[in-house]
N, C-alpha and C. Protein backbone atom coordinates (compact mmCIF):
# COMPACT_ATOMS: atom_id res chain seq x y z
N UNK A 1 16.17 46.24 -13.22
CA UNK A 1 14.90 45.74 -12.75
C UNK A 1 13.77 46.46 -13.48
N UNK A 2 12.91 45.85 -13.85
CA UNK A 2 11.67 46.28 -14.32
C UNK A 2 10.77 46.82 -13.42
N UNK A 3 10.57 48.77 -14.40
CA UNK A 3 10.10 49.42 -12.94
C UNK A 3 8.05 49.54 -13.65
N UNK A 4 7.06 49.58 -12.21
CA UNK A 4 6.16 49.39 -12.45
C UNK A 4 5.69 50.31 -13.99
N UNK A 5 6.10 51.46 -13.85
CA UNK A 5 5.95 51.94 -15.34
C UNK A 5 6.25 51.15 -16.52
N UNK A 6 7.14 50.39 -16.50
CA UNK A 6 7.94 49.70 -17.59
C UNK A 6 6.67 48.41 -17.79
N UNK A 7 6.63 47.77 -16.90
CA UNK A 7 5.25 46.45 -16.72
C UNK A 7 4.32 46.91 -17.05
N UNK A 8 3.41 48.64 -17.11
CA UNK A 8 2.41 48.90 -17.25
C UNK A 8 2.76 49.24 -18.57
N UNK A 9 3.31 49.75 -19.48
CA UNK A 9 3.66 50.02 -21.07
C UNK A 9 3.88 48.67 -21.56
N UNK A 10 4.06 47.50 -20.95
CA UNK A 10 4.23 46.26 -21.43
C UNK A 10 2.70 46.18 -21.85
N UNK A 11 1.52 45.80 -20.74
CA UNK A 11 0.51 45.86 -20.99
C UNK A 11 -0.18 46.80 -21.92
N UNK A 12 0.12 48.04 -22.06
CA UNK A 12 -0.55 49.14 -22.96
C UNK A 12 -0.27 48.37 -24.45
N UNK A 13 1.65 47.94 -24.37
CA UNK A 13 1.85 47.77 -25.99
C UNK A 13 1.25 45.79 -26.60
N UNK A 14 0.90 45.45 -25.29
CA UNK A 14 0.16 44.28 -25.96
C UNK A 14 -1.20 44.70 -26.86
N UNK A 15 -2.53 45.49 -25.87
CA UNK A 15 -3.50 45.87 -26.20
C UNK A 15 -3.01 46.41 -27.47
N UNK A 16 -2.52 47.43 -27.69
CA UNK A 16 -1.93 48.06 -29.17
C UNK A 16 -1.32 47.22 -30.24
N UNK A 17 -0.75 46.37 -29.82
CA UNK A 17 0.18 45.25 -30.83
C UNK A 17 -1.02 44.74 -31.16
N UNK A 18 -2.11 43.96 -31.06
CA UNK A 18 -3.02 43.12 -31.39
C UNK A 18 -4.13 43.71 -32.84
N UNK A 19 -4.35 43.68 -33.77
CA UNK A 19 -4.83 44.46 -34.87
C UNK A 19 -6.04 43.67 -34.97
N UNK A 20 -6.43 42.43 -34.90
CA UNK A 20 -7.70 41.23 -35.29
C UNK A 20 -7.70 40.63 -35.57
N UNK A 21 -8.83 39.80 -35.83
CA UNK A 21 -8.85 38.08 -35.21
C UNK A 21 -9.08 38.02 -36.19
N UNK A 22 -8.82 36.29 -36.74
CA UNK A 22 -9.06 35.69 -37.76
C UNK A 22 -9.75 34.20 -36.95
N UNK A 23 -10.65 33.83 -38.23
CA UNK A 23 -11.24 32.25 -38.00
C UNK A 23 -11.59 31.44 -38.73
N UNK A 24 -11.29 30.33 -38.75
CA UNK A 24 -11.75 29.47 -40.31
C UNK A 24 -12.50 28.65 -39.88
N UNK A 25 -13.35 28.66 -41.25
CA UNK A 25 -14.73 27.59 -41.32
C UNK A 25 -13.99 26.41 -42.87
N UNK A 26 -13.60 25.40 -42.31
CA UNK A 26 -12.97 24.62 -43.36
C UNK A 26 -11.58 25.29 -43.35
N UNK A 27 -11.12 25.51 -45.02
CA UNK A 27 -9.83 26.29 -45.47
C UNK A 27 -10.13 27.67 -45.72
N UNK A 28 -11.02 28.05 -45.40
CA UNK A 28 -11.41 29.32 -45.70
C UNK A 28 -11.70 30.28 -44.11
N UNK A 29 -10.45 31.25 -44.57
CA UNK A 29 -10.22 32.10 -43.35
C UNK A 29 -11.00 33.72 -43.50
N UNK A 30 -11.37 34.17 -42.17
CA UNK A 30 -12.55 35.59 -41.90
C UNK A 30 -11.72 36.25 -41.53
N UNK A 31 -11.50 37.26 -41.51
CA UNK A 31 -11.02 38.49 -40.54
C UNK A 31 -12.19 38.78 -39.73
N UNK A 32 -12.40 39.28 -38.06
CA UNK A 32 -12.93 39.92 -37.40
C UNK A 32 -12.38 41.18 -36.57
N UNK A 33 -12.86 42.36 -36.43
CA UNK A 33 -12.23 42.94 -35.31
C UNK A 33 -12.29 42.50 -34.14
N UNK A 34 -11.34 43.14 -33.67
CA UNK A 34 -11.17 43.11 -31.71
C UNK A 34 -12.89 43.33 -31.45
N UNK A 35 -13.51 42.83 -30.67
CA UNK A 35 -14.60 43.60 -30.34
C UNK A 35 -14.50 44.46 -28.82
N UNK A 36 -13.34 43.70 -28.16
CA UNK A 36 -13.09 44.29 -26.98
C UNK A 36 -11.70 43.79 -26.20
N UNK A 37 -11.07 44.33 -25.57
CA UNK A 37 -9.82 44.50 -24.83
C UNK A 37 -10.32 45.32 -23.50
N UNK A 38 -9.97 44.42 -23.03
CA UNK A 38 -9.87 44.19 -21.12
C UNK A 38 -8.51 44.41 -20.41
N UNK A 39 -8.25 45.16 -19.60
CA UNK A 39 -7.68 45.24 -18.93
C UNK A 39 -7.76 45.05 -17.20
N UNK A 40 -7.16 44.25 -16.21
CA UNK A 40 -7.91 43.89 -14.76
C UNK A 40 -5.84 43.32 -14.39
N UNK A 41 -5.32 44.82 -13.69
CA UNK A 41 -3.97 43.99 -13.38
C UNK A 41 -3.00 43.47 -14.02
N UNK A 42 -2.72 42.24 -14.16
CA UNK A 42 -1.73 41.99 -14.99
C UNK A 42 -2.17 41.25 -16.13
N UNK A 43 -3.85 40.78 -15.95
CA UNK A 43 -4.34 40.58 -17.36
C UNK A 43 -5.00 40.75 -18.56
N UNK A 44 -4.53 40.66 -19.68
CA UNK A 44 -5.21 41.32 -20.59
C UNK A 44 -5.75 40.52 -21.04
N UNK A 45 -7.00 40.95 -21.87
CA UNK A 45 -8.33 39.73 -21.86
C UNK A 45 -8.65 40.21 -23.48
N UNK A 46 -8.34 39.99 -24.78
CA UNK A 46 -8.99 40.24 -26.31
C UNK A 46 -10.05 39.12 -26.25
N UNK A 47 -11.77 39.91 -26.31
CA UNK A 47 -12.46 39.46 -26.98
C UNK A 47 -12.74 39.20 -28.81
N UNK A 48 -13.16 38.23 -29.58
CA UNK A 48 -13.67 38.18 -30.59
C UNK A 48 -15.46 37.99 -30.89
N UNK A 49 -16.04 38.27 -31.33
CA UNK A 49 -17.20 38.02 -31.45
C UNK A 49 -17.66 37.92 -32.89
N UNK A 50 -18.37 37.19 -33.24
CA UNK A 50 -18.58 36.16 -34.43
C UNK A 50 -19.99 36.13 -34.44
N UNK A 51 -20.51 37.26 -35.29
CA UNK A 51 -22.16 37.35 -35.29
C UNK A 51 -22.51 35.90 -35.61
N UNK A 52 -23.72 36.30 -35.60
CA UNK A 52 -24.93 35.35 -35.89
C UNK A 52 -24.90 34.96 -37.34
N UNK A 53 -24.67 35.81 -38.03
CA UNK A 53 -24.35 35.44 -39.53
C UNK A 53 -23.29 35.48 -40.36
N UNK A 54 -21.95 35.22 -39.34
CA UNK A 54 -20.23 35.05 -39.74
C UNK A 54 -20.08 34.08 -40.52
N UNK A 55 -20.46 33.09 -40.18
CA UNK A 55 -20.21 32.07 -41.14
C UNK A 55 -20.76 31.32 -41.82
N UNK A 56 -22.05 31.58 -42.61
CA UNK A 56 -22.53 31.09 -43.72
C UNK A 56 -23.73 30.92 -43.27
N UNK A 57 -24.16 29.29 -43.86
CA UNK A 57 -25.77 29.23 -44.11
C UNK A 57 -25.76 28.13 -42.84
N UNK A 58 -26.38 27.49 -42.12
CA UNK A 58 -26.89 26.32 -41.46
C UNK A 58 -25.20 26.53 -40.75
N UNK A 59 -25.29 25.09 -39.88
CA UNK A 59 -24.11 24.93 -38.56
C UNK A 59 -23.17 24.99 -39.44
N UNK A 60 -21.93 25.47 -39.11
CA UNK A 60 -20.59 25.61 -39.78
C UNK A 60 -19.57 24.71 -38.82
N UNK A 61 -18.56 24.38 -39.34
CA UNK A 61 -17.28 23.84 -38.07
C UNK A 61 -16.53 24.99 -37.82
N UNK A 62 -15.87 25.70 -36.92
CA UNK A 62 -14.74 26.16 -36.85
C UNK A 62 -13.81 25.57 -36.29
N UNK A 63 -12.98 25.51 -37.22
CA UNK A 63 -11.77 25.10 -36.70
C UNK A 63 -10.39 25.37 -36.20
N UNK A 64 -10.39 26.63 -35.78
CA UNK A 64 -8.85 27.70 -35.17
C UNK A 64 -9.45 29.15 -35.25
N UNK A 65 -8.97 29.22 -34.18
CA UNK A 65 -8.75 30.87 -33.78
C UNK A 65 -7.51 31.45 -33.75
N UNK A 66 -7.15 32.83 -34.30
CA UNK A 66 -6.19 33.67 -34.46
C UNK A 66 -6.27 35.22 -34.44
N UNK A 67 -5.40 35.25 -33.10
CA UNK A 67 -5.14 36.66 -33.24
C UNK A 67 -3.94 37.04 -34.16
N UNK A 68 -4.27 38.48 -34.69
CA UNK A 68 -3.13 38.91 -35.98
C UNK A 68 -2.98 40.01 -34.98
N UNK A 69 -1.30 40.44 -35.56
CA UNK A 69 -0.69 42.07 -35.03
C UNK A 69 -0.66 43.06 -35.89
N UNK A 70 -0.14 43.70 -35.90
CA UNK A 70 0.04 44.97 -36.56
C UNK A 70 0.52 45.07 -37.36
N UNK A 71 1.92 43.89 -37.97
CA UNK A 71 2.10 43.56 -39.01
C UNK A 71 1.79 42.33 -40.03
N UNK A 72 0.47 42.04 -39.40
CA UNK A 72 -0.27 41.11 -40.19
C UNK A 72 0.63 39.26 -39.69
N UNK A 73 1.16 39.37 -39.26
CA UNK A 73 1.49 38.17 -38.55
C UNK A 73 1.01 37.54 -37.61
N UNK A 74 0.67 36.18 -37.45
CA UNK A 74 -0.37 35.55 -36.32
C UNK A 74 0.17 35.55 -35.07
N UNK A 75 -0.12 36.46 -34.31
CA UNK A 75 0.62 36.23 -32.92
C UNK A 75 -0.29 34.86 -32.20
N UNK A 76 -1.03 34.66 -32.01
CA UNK A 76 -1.42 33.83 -31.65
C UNK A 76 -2.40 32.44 -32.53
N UNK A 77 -2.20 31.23 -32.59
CA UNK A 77 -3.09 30.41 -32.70
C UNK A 77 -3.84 29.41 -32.44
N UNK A 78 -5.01 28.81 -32.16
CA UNK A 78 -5.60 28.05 -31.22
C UNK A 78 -6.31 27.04 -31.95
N UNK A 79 -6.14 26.09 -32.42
CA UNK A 79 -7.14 24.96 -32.95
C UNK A 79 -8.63 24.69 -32.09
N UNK A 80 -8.97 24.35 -32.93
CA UNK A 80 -10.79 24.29 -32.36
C UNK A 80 -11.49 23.45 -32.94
N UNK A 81 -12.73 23.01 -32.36
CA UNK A 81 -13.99 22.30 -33.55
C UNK A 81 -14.89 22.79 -32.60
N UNK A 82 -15.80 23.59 -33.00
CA UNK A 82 -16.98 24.26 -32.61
C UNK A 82 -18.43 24.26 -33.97
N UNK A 83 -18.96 23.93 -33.64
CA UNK A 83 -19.93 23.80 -34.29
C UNK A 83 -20.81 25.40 -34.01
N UNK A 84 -20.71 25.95 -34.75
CA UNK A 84 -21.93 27.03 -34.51
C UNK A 84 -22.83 27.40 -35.90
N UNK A 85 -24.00 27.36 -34.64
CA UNK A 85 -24.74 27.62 -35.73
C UNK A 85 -25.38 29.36 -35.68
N UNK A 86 -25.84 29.09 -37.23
CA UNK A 86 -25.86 29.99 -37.61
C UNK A 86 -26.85 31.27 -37.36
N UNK A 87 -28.00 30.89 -36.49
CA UNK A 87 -28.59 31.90 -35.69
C UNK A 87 -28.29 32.58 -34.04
N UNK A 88 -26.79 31.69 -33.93
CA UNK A 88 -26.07 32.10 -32.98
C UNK A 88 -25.02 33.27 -33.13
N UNK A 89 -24.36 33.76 -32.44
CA UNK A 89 -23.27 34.32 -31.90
C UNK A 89 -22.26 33.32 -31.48
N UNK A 90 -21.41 33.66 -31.44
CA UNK A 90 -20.29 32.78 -30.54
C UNK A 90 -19.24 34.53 -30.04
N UNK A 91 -18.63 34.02 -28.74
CA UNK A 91 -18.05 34.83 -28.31
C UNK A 91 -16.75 34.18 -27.86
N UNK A 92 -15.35 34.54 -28.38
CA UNK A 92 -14.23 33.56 -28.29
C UNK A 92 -13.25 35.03 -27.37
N UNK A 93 -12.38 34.08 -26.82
CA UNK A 93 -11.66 34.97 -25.65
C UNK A 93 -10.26 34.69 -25.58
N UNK A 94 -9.02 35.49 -25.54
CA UNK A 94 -7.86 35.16 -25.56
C UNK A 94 -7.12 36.01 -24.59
N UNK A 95 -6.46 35.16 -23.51
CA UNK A 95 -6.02 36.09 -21.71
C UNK A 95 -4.29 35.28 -21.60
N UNK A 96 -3.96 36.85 -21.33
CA UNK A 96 -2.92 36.41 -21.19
C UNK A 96 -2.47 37.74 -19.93
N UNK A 97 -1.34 36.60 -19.19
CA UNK A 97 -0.99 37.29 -17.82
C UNK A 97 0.36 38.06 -17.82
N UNK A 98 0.66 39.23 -17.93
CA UNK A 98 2.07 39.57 -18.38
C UNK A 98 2.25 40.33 -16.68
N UNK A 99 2.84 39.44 -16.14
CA UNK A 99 3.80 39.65 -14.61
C UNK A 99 5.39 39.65 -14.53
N UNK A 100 5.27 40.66 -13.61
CA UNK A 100 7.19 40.60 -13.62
C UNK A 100 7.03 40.15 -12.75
N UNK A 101 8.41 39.10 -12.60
CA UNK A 101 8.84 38.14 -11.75
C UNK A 101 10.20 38.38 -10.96
């Protein structure tokens, strides 16, 4: 049985496994850092944040979000069409619930 220590190092080695986000405008992919990791229980919450001047000149498309790990592999990916523009911010969020059952 999975003892509460064991569930709480689950959570520690997600936050740690996660290295940064990636995002593409067209075919052309960004690296961003983590800007923040949340912890609340059993969920862990990776923010990305995407200044005001991430992606170029005037509104851009984005089209997918990706978190990368530690060995440069996409643990996660999310298709998108977001229009942001370019005197904005955008703030993108990725939660996941790791419970023993």
């Amino acid at each position: 049985m999975l003892t509460p220590a064991g569930h709480n190092k689950m959570k520690a080695w997600l936050q740690s496994f996660i290295k940064e986000g990636r995002y593409f405008v067209g075919n052309t992919a960004y690296t961003t850092p983590i800007f923040k990791v949340e912890q609340v229980g059993d969920l862990v919450t990776f923010y990305l944040y995407l200044t005001a001047t991430g992606t170029g000149t005037g509104a851009q498309a984005i089209t997918r979000f990706q978190l990368i790990d530690q060995d440069g592999d996409v643990f996660d990916d999310q298709p998108d069409s977001i229009e942001k523009p370019e005197v904005n911010g955008l703030l993108v969020v990725f939660k996941y619930t790791l419970r023993k059952v």
